[in-house]
Protein backbone atom coordinates (compact mmCIF):
# COMPACT_ATOMS: atom_id res chain seq x y z
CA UNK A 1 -57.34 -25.68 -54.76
CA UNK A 2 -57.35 -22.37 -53.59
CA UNK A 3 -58.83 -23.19 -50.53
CA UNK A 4 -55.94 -25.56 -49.69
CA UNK A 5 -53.61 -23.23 -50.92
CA UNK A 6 -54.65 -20.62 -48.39
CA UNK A 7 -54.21 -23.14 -45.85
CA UNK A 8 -50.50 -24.08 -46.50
CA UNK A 9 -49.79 -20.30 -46.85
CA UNK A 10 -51.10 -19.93 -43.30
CA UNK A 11 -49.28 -23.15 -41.84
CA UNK A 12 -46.07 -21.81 -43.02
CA UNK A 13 -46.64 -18.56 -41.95
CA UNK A 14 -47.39 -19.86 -38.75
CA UNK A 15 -44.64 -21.87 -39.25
CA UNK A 16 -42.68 -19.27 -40.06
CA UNK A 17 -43.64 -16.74 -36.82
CA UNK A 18 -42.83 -19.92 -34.03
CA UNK A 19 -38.97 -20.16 -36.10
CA UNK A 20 -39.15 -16.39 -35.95
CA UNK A 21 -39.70 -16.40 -31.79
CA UNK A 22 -37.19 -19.20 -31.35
CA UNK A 23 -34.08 -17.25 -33.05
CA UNK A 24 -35.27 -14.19 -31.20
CA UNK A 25 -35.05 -16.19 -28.13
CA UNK A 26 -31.57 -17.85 -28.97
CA UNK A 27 -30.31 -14.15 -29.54
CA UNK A 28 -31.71 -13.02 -26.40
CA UNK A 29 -30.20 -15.57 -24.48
CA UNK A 30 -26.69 -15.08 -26.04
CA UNK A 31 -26.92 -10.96 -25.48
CA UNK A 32 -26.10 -11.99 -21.73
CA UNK A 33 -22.62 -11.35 -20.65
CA UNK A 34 -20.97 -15.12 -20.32
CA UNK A 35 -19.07 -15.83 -17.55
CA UNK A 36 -15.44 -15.53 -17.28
CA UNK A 37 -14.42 -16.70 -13.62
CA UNK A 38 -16.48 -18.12 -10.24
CA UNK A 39 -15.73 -19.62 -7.10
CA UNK A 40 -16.34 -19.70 -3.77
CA UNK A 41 -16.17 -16.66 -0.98
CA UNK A 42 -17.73 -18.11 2.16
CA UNK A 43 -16.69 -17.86 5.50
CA UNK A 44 -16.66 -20.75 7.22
CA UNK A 45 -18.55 -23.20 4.80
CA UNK A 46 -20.82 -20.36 4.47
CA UNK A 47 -22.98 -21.13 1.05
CA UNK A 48 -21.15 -17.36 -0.90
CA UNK A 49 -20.01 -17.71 -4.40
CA UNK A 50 -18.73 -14.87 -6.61
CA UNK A 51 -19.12 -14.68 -10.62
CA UNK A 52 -17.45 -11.99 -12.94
CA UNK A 53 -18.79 -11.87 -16.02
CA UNK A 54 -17.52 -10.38 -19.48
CA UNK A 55 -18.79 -7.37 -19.24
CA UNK A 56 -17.03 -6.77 -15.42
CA UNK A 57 -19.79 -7.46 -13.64
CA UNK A 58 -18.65 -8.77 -10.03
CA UNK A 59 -22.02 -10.66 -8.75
CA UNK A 60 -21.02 -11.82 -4.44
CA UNK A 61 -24.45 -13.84 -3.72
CA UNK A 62 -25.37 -16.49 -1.91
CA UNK A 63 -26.18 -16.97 2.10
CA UNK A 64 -24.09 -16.28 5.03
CA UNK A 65 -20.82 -14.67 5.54
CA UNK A 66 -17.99 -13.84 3.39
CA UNK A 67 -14.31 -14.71 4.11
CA UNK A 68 -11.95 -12.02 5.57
CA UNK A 69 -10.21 -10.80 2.67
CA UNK A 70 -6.94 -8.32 3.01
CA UNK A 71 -4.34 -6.95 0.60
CA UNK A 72 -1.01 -5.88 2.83
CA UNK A 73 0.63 -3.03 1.24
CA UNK A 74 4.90 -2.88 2.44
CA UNK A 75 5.74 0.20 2.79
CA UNK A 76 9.39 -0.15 3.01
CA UNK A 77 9.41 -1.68 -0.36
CA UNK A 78 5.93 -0.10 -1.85
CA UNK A 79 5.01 -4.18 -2.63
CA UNK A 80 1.89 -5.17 -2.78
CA UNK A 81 0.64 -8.82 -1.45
CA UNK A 82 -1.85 -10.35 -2.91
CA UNK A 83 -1.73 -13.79 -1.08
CA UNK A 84 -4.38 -12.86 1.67
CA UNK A 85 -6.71 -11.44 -0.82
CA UNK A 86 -9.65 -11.87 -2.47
CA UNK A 87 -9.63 -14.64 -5.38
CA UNK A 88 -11.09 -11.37 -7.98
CA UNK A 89 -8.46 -9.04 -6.72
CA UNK A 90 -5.71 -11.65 -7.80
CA UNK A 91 -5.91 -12.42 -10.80
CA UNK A 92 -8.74 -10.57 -12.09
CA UNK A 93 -8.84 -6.86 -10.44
CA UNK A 94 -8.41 -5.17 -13.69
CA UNK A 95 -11.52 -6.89 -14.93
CA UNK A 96 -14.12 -5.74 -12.27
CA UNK A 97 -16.55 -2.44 -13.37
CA UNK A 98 -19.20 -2.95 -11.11
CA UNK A 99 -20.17 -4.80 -7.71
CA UNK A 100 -23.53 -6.49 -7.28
CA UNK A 101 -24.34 -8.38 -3.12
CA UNK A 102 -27.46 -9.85 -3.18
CA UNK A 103 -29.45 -9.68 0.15
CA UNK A 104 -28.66 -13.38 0.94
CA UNK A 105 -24.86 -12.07 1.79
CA UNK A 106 -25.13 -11.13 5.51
CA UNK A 107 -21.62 -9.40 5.88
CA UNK A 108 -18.67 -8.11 3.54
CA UNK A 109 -16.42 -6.22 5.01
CA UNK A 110 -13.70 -5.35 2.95
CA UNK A 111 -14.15 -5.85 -1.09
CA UNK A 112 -12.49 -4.26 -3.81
CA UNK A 113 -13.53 -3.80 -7.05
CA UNK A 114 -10.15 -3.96 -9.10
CA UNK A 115 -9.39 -0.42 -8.38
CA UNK A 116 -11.07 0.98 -4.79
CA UNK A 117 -11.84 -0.53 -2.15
CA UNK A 118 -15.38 -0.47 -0.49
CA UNK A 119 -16.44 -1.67 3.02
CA UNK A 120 -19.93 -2.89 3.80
CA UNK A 121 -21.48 -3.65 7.71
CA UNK A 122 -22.92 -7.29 9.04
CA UNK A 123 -26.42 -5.83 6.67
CA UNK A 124 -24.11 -6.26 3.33
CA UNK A 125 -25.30 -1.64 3.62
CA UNK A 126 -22.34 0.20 1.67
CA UNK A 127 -20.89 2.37 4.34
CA UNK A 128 -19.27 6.00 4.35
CA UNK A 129 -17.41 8.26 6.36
CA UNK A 130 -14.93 7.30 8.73
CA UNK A 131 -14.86 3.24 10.17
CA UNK A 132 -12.89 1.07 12.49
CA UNK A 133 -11.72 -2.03 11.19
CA UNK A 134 -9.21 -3.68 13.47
CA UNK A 135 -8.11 -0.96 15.32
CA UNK A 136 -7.94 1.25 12.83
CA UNK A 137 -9.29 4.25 10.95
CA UNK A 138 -10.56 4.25 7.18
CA UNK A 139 -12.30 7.24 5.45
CA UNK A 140 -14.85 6.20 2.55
CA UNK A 141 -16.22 9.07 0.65
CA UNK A 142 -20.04 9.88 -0.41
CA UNK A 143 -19.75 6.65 -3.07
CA UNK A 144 -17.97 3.98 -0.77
CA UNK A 145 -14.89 4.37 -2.11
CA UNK A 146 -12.34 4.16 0.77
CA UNK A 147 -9.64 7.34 0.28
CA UNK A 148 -5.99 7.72 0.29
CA UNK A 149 -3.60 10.82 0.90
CA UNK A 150 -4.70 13.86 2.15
CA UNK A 151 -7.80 14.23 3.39
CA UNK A 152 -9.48 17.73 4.54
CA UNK A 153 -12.59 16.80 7.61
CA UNK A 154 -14.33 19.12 9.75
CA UNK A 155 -11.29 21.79 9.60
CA UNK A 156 -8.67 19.44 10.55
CA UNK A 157 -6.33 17.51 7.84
CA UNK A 158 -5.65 13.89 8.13
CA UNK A 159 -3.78 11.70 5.67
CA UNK A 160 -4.54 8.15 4.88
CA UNK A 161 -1.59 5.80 4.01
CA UNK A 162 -1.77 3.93 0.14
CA UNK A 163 -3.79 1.11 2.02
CA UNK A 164 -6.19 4.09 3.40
CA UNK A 165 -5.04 3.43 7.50
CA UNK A 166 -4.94 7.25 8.91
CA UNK A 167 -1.37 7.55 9.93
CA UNK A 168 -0.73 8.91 13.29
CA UNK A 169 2.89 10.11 14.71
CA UNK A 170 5.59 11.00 12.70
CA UNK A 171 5.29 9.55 8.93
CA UNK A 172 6.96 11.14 5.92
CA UNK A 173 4.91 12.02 2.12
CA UNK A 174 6.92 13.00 -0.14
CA UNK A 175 10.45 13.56 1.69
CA UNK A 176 8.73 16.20 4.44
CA UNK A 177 8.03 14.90 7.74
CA UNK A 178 4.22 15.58 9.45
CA UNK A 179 3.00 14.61 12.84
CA UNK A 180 -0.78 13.39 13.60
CA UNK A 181 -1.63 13.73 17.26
CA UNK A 182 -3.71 9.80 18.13
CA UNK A 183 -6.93 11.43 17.06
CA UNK A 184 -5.28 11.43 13.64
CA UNK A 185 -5.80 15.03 12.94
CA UNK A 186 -2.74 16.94 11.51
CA UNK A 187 -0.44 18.73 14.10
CA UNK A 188 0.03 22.31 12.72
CA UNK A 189 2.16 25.76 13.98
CA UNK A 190 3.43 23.41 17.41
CA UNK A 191 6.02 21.96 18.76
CA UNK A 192 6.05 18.42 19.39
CA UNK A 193 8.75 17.63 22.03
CA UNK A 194 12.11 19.60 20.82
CA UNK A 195 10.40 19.48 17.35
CA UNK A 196 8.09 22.49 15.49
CA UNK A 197 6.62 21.91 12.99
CA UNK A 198 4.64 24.88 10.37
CA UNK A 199 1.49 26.35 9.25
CA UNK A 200 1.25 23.37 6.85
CA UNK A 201 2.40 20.78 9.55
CA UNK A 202 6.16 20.33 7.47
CA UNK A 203 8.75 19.77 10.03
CA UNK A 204 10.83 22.75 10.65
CA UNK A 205 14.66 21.50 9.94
């Protein structure tokens, strides 16, 4: 009796340890972040999804190339259009934390992740410094992030308009009027035609 007794005991034990591993597993499948919105991002048929989980996770993966996203920024009326841009940046920017590209994703360009935007080459490689995109000139700083406003390089200031173009010509920030010569750096203590502007490159009324 014993004997058999000792051999129930260890059948439920065992029992027991196999009900133990499959709750642990059921937890440790739910402590993944669910999913809260997917589609697709492929240029051209191209096989490139995109999935943003709970916990703002922005996974781009996939093969091929991703569409040509764009946000156009008016600044007459300091709008913002969203109809040209990415299907996470319109109705979910505020969501994203992080980005993940898996290597499958041969080129970016352009992606934002709810708050900055980052550009990457035909490799899917995060780039930094300065870059030509259409004909014109973006500054992304040590982390990716492309920059806006004033920006201090190699002794020369530049500024970068709210959708991070370098302005050149005559542009005004905040009611004072500044000049950029085509190389975008900051015209300073010159006259430009009938025009001089100051030490701080502030048009001289």
């Amino acid at each position: 009796m014993n004997q058999i007794t000792q051999k129930s005991v260890a059948k439920y034990l065992t029992f027991m340890a196999l009900v133990g591993i499959l709750l642990f597993g059921v937890r440790g499948l739910t402590a993944y972040a669910s999913e809260v919105a997917s589609g697709n991002c492929g240029a051209d048929g191209a096989n490139v999804t995109w999935t943003l989980d709970e916990d703002g996770k922005l996974t781009i993966s996939g093969t091929g190339e991703m569409a040509d996203y764009d946000v156009f920024f008016d600044y007459g009326t300091h709008d913002t259009d969203y109809s040209k841009a990415s299907p996470w940046s319109k109705d979910h920017r505020e969501k994203v934390e992080t980005v993940e590209i898996t290597d499958g994703v041969t080129e970016i360009g352009w992606i934002n992740d709810g708050t900055l935007w980052y550009y990457t080459d035909a490799n899917g490689d995060m780039q930094t410094g300065w870059i030509n995109d259409g004909d014109t000139w973006y500054y992304l700083d040590a982390s990716g992030a492309m920059q806006t406003g004033w920006l201090s390089d190699g002794g020369s200031w530049y500024y970068l308009g709210t959708n991070g173009a370098m302005r050149i010509g005559w542009y005004s920030v905040g009611g004072k009027y500044y000049y950029s010569y085509a190389s975008g750096k900051l015209a300073v203590s010159t006259k430009i035609g009938s025009y001089r502007v100051n030490a701080n490159g502030e048009w001289i009324r």
